[in-house]
N, C-alpha and C. Protein backbone atom coordinates (compact mmCIF):
# COMPACT_ATOMS: atom_id res chain seq x y z
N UNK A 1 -24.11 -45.78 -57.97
CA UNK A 1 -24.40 -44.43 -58.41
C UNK A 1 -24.52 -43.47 -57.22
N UNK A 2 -25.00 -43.87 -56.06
CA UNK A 2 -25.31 -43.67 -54.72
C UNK A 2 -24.01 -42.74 -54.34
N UNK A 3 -23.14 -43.39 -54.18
CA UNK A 3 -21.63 -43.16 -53.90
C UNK A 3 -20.76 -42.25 -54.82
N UNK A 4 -21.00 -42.66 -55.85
CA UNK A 4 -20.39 -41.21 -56.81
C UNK A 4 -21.21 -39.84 -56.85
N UNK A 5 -22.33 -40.15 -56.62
CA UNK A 5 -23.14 -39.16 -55.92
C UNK A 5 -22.46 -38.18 -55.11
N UNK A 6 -22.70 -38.69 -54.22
CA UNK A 6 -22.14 -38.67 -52.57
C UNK A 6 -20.83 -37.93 -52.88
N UNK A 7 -19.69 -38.80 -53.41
CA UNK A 7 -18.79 -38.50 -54.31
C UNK A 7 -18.41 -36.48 -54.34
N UNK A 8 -19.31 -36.50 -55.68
CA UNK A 8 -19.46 -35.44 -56.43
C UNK A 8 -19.72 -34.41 -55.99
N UNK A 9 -20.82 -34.77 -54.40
CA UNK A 9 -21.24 -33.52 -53.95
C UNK A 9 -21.20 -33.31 -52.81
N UNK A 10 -19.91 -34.03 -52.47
CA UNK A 10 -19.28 -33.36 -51.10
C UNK A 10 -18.73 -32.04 -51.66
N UNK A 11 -18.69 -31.09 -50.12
CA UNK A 11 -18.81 -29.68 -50.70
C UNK A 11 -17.30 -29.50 -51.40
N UNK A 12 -15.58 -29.66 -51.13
CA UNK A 12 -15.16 -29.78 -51.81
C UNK A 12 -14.73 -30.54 -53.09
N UNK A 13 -15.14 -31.14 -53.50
CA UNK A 13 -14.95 -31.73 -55.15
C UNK A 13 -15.86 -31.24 -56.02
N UNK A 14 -17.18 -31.14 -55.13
CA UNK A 14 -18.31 -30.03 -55.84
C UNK A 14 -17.33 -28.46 -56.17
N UNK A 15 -16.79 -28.31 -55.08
CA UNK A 15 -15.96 -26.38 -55.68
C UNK A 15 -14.87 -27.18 -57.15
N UNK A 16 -14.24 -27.82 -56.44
CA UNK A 16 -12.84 -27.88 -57.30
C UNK A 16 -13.77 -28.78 -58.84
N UNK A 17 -14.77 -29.15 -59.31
CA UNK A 17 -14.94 -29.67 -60.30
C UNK A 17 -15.95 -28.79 -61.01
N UNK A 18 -16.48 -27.78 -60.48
CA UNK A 18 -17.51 -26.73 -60.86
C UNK A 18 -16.44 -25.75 -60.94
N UNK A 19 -15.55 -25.27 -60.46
CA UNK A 19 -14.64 -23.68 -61.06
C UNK A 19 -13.32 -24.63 -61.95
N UNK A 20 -13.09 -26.01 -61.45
CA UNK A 20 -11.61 -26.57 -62.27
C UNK A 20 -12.20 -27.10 -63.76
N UNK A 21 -13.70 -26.85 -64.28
CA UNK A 21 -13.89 -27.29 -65.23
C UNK A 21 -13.96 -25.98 -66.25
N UNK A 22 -14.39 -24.97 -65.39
CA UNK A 22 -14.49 -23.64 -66.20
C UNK A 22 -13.07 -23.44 -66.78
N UNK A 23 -12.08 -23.66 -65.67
CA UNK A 23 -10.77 -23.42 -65.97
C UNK A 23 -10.00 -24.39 -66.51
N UNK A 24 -10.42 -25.69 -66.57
CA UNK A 24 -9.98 -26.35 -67.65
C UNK A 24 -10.41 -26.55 -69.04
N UNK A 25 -11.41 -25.79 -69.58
CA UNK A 25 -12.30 -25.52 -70.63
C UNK A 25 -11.85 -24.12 -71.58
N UNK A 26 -10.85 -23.04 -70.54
CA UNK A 26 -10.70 -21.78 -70.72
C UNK A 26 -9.28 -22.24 -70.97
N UNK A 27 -8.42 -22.94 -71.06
CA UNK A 27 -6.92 -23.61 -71.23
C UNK A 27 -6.77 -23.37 -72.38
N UNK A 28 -5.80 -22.24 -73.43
CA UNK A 28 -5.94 -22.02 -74.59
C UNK A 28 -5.95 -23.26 -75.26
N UNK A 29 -5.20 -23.76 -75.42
CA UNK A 29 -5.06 -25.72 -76.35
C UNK A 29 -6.23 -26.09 -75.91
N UNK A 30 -6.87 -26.43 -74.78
CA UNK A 30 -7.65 -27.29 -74.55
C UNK A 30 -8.96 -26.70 -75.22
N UNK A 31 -9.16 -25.50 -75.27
CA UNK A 31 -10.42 -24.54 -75.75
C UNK A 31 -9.91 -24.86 -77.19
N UNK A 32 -8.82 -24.45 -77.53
CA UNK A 32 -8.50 -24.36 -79.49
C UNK A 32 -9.19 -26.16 -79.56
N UNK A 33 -8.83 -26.86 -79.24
CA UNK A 33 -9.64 -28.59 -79.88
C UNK A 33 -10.57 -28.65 -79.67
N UNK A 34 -11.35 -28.09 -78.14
CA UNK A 34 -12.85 -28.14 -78.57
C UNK A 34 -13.60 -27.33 -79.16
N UNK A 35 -13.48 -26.26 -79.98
CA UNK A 35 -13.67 -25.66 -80.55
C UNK A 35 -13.70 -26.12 -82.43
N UNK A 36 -12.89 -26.82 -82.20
CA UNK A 36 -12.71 -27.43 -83.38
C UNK A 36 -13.20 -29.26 -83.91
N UNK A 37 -13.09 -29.32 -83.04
CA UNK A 37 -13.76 -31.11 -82.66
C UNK A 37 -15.14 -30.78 -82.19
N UNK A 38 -15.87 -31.36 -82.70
CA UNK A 38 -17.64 -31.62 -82.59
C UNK A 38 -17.60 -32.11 -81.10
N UNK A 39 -17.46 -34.06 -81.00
CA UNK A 39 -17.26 -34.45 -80.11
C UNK A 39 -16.73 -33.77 -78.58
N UNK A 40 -15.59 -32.67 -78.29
CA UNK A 40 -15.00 -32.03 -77.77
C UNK A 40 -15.69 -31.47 -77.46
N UNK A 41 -16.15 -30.39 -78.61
CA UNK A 41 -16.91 -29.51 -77.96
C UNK A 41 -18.38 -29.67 -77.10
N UNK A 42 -18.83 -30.78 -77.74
CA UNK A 42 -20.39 -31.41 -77.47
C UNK A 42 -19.54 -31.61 -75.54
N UNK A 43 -18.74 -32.09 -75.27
CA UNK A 43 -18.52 -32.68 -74.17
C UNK A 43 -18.07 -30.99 -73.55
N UNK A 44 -17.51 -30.40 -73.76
CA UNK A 44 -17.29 -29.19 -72.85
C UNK A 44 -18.65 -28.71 -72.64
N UNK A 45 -19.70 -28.81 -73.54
CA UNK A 45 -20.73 -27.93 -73.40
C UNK A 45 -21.59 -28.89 -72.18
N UNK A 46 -21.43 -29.91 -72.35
CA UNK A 46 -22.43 -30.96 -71.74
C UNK A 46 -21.52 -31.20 -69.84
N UNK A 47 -20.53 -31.39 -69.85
CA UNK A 47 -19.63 -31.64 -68.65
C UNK A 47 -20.62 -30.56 -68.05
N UNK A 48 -20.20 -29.12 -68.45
CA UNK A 48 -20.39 -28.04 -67.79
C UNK A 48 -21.62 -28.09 -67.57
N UNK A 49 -22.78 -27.84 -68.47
CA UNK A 49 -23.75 -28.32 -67.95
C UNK A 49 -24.37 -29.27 -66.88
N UNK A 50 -23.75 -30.35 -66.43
CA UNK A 50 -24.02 -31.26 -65.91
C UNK A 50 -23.81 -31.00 -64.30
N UNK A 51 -22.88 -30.55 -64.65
CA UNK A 51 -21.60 -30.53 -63.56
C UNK A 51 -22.06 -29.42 -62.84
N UNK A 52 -22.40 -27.96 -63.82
CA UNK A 52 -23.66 -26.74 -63.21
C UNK A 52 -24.78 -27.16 -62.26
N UNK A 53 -25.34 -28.52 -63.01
CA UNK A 53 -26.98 -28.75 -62.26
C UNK A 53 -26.48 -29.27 -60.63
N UNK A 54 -25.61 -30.49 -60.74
CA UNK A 54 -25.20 -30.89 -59.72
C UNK A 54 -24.54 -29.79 -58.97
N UNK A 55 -23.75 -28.75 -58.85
CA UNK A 55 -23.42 -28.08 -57.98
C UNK A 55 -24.24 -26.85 -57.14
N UNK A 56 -24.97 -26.69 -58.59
CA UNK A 56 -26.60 -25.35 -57.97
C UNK A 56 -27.42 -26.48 -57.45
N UNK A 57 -27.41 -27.88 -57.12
CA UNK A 57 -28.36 -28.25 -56.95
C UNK A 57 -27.73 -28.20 -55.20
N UNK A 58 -26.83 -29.13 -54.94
CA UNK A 58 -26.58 -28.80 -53.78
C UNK A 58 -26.15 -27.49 -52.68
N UNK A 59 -25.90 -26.30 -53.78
CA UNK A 59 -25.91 -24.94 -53.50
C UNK A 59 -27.25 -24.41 -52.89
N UNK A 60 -28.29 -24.99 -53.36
CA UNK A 60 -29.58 -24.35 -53.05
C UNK A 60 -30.81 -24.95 -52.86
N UNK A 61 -30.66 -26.60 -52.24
CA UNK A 61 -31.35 -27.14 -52.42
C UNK A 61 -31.67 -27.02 -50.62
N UNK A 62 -32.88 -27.01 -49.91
CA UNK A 62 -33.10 -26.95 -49.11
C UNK A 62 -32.32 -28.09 -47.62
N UNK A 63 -32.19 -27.68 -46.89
CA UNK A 63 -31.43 -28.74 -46.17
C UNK A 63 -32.08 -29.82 -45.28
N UNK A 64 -33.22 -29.95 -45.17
CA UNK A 64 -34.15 -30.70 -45.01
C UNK A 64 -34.97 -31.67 -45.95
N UNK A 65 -34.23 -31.37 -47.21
CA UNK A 65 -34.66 -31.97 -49.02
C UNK A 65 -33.57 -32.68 -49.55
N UNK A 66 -32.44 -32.24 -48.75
CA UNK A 66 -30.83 -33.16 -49.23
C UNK A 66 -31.08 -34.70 -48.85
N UNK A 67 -31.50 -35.43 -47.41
CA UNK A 67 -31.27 -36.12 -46.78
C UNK A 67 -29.75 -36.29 -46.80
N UNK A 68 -29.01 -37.59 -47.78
CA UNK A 68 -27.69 -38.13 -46.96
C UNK A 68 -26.51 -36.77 -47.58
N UNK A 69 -26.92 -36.19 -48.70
CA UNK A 69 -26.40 -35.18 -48.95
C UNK A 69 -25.93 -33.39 -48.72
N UNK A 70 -26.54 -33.22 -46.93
CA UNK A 70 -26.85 -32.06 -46.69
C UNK A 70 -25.63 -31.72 -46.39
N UNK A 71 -25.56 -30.47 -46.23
CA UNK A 71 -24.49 -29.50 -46.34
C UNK A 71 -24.74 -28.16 -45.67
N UNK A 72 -24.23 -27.76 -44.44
CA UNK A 72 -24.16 -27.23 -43.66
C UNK A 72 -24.49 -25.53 -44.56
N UNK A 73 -24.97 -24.58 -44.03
CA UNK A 73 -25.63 -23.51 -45.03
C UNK A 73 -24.09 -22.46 -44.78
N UNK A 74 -23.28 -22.51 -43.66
CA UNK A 74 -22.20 -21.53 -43.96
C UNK A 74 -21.08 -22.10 -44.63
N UNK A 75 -20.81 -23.91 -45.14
CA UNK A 75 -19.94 -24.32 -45.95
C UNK A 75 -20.76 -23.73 -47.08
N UNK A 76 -21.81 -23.99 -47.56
CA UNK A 76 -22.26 -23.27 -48.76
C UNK A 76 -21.92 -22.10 -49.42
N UNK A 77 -22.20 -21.08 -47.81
CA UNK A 77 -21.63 -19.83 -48.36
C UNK A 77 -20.22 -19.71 -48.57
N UNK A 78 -19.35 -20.48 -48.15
CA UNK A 78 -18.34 -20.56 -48.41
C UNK A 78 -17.79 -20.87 -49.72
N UNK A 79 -18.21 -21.89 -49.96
CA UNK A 79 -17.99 -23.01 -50.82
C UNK A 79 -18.57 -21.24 -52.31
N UNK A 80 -19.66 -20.88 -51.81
CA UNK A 80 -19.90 -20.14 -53.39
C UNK A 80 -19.39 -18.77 -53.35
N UNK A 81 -18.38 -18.25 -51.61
CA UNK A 81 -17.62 -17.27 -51.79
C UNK A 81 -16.13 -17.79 -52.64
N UNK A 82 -15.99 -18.46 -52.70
CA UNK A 82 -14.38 -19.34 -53.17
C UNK A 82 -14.69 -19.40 -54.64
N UNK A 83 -15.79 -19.98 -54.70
CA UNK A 83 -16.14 -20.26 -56.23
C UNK A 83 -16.23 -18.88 -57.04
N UNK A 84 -16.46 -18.04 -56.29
CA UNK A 84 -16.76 -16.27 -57.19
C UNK A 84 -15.52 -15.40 -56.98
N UNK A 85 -14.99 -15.73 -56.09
CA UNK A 85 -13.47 -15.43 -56.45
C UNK A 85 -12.47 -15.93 -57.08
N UNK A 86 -12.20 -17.20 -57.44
CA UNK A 86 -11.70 -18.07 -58.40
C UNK A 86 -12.40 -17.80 -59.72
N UNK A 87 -13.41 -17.59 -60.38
CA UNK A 87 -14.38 -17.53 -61.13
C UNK A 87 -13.58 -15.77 -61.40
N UNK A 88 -13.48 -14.54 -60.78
CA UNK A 88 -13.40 -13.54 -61.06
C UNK A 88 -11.77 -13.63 -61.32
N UNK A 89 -10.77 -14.19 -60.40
CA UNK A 89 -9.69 -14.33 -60.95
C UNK A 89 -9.36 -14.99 -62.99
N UNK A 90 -9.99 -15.78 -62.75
CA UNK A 90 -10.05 -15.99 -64.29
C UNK A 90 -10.22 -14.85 -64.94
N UNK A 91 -11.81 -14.92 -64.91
CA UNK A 91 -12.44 -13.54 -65.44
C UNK A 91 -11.39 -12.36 -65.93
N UNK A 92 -10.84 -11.89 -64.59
CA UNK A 92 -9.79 -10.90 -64.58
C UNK A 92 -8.61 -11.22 -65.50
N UNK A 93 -8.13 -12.34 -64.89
CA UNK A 93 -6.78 -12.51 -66.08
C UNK A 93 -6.84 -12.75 -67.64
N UNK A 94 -8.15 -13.00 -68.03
CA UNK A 94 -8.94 -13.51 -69.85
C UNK A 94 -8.83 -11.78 -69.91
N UNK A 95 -9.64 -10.83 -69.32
CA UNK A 95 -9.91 -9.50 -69.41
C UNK A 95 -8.62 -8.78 -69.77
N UNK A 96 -7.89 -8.74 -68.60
CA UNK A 96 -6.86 -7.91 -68.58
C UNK A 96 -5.00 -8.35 -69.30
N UNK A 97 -5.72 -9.39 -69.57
CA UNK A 97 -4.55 -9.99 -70.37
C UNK A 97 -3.90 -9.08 -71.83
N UNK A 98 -3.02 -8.99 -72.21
CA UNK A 98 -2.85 -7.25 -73.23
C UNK A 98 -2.47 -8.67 -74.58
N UNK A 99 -2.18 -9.45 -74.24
CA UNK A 99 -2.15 -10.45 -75.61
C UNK A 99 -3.18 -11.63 -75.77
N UNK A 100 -3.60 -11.74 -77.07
CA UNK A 100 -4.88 -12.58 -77.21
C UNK A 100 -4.42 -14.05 -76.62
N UNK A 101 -5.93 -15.05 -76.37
CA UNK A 101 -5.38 -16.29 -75.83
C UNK A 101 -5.68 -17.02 -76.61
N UNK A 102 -7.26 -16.53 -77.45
CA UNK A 102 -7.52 -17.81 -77.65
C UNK A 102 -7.76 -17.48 -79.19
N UNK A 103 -6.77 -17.88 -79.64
CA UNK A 103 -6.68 -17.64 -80.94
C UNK A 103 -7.41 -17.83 -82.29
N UNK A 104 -8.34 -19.05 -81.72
CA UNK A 104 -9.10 -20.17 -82.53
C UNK A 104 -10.18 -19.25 -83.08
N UNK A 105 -10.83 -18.20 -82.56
CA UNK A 105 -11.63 -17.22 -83.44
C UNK A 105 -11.08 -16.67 -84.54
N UNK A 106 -9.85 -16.45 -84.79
CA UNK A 106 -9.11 -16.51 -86.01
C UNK A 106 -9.25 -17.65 -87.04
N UNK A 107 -9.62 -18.77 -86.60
CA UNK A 107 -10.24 -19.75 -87.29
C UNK A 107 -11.81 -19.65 -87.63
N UNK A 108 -12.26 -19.72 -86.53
CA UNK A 108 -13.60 -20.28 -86.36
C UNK A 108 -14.61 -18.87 -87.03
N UNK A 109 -13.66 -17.70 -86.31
CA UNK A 109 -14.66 -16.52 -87.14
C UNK A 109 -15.27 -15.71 -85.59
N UNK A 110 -15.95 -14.72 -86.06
CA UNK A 110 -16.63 -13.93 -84.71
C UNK A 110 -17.72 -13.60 -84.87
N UNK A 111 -18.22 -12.95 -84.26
CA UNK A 111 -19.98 -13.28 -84.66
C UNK A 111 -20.35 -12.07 -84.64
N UNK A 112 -19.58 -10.68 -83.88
CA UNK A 112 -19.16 -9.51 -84.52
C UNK A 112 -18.09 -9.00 -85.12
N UNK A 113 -17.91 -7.81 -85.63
CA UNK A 113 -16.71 -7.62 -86.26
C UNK A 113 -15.80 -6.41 -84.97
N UNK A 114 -15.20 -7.49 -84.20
CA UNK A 114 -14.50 -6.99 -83.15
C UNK A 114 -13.31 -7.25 -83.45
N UNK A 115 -12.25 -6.61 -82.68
CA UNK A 115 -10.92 -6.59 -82.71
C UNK A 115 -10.70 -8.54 -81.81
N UNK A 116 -9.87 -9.43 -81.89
CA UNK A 116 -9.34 -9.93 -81.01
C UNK A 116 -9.83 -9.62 -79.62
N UNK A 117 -8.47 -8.83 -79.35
CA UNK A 117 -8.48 -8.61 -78.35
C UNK A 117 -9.57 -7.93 -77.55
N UNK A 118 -10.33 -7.29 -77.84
CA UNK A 118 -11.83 -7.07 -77.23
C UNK A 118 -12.86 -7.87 -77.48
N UNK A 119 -12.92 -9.01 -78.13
CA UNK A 119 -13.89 -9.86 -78.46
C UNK A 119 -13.61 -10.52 -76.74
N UNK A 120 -11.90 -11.35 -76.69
CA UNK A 120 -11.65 -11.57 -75.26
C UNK A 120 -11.63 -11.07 -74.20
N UNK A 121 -11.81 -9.93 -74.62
CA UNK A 121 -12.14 -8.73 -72.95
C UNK A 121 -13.63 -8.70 -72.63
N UNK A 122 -14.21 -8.81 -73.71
CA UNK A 122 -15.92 -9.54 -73.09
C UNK A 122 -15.85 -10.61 -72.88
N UNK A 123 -15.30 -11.79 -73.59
CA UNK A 123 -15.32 -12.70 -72.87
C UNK A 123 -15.01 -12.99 -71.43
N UNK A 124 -14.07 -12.33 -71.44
CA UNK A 124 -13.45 -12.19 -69.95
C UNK A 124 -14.11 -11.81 -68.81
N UNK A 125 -14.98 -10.61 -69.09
CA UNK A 125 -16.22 -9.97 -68.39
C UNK A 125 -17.25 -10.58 -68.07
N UNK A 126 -17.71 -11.92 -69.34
CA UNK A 126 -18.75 -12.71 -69.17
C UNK A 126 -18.32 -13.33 -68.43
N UNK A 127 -17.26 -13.81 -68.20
CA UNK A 127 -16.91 -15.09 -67.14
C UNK A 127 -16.72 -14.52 -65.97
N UNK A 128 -16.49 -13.22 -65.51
CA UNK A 128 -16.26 -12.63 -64.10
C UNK A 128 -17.32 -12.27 -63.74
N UNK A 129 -18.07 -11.09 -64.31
CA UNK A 129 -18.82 -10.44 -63.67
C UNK A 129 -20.11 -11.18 -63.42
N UNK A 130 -21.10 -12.35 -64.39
CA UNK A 130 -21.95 -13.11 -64.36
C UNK A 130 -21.74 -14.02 -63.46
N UNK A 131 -20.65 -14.34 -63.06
CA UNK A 131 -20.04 -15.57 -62.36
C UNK A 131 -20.09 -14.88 -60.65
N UNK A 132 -19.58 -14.01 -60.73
CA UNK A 132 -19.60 -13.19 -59.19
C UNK A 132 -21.25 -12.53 -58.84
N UNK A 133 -22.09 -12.40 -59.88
CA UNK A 133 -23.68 -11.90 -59.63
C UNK A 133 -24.21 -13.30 -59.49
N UNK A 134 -24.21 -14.59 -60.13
CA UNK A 134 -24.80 -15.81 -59.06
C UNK A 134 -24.15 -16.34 -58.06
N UNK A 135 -23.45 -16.30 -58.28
CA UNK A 135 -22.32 -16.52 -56.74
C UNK A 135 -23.21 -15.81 -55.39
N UNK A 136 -23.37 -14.57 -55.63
CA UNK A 136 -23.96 -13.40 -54.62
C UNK A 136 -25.51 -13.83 -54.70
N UNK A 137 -25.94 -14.03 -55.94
CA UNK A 137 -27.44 -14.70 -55.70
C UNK A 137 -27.57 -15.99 -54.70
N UNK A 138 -26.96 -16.80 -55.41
CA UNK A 138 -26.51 -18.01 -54.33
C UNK A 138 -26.80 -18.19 -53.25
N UNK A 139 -25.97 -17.32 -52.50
CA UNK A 139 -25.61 -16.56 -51.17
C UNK A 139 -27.13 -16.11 -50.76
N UNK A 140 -27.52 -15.27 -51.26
CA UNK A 140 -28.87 -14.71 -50.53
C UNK A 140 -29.76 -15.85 -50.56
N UNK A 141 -29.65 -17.01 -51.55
CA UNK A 141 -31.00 -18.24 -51.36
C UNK A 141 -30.34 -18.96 -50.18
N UNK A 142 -29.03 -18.94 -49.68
CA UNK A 142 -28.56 -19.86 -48.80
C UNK A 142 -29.30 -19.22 -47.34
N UNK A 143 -28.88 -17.94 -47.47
CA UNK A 143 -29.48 -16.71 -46.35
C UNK A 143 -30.79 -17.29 -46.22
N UNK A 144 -31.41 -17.10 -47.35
CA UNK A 144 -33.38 -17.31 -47.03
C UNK A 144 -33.76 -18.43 -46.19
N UNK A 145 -32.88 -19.61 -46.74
CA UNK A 145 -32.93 -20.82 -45.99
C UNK A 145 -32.25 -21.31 -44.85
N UNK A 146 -31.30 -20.43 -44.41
CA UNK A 146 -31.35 -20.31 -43.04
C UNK A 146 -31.97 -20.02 -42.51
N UNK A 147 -32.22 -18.71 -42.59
CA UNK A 147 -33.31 -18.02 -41.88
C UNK A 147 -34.83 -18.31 -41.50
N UNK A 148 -34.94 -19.15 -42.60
CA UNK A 148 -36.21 -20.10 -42.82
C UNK A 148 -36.54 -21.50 -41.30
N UNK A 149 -35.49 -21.92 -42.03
CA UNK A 149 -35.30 -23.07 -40.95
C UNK A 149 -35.30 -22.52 -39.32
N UNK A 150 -34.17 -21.33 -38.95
CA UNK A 150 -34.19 -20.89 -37.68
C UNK A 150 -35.52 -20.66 -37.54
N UNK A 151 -36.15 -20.02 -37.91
CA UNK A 151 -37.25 -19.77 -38.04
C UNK A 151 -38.19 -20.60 -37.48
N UNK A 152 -38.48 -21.81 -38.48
CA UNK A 152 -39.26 -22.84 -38.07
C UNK A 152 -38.78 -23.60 -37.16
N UNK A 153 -37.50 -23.83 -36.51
CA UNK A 153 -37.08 -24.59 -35.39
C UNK A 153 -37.47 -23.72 -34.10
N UNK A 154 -37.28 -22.24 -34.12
CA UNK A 154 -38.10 -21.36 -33.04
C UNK A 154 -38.97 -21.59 -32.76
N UNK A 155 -40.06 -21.62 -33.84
CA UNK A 155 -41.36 -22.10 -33.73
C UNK A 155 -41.66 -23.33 -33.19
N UNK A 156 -41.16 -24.50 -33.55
CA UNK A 156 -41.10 -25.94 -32.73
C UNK A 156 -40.80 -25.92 -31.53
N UNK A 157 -39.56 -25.02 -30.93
CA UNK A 157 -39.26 -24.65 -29.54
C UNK A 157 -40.03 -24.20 -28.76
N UNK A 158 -41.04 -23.35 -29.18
CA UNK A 158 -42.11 -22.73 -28.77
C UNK A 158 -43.63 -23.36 -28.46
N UNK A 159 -43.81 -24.49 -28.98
CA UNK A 159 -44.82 -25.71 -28.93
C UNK A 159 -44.92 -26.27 -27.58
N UNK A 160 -44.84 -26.71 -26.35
CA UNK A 160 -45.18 -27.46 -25.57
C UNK A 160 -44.95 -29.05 -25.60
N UNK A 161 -44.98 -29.14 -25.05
CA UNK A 161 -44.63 -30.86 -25.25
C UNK A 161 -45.90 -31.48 -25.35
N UNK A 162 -46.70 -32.56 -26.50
CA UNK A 162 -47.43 -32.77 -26.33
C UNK A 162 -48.74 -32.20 -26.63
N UNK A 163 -48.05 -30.80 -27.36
CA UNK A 163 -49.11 -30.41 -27.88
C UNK A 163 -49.12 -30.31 -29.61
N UNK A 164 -50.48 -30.35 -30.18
CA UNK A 164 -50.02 -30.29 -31.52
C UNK A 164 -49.81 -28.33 -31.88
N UNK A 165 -49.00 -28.57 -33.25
CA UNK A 165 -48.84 -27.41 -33.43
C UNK A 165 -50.01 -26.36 -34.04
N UNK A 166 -50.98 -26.88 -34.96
CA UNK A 166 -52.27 -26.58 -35.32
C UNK A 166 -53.16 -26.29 -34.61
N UNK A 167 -52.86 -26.78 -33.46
CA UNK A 167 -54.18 -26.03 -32.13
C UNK A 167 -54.65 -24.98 -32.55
C-alpha cells in the first residue's frame, strides 16, 4: 500500500490523475453512462473524491508532516499552476463551446428550467472559475508554509551551538 502510495503522490501522476480524471469524467460518452448507470456514477463521484483528498493532501500538507512523501513547495506551486490552467482550459472549452455536449440532461432532466446550452455554460464556469480560485488558494497555503519553515530554519541558525532554544 506503501508504494502505491508513494505511487500516487509523486508530484506528477498526482497532476495527471487529479485534472485527467476531471477530464475523463467530462468525456461526453463517458459522462452520458455515468449519468445513467448507478454503479458509474457512484464511481465518478467517489474516484474524484478520493483522488481530491489525496492530491490536496499532498498540495498542502506541511513538509515536515509528509516524511517519505515530501514535495518540494515550488513543485507544488507548480504542480497547482498546471492544474488551474488545464482545469480552466476545460472550463473554457464546456463554456464557450456554441453546441451542447452533454446531452444526457435531455434525459435525465435539469433542475432549472434553462436552455441546454446555458445550463452547460455554467457548468463550464463551475469547472473553470472554482477550479482556478483553489488552485490560487492552494498557492497562498504553499506560500504560508514556506515562509513558515524559512522562518523557523532562521531562527535555528540563529541559536548557538549548544545552546537550548528556550533559554
Amino acid at each position: 500500500m506503501r508504494g502505491l502510495l508513494r505511487f500516487v503522490q509523486s508530484p506528477f501522476v498526482a497532476l495527471v490523475l487529479f485534472v485527467g480524471l476531471i477530464y475523463y469524467w467530462l468525456i461526453p460518452s463517458v459522462h452520458f453512462a455515468a449519468m445513467l448507470d448507478v454503479r458509474r456514477y457512484l464511481l465518478m463521484n467517489w474516484s474524484m473524491a478520493i483522488d481530491g483528498i489525496f492530491f490536496w493532501w499532498l498540495m498542502l500538507a506541511r513538509r515536515d508532516r509528509q516524511g517519505a512523501l515530501a514535495v518540494g513547495y515550488g513543485i507544488r506551486i507548480l504542480i497547482l499552476c498546471l492544474a488551474a490552467l488545464l482545469q480552466i482550459l476545460l472550463g473554457a472549452y464546456i463554456t464557450l463551446h456554441r453546441t451542447v455536449l452533454f446531452d444526457v440532461y435531455a434525459i435525465c432532466g435539469r433542475a432549472w428550467n434553462l436552455s441546454p446550452l446555458v445550463d452547460q455554460q455554467l457548468g463550464g464556469l463551475a469547472t473553470w472559475i472554482p477550479a482556478a480560485m483553489m488552485s490560487g488558494v492552494g498557492v497562498l497555503v504553499v506560500l504560508y508554509h514556506l515562509m513558515h519553515d524559512s522562518e523557523t530554519r532562521h531562527e535555528r541558525a540563529l541559536v548557538p551551538v549548544g545552546e537550548s532554544r528556550r533559554a
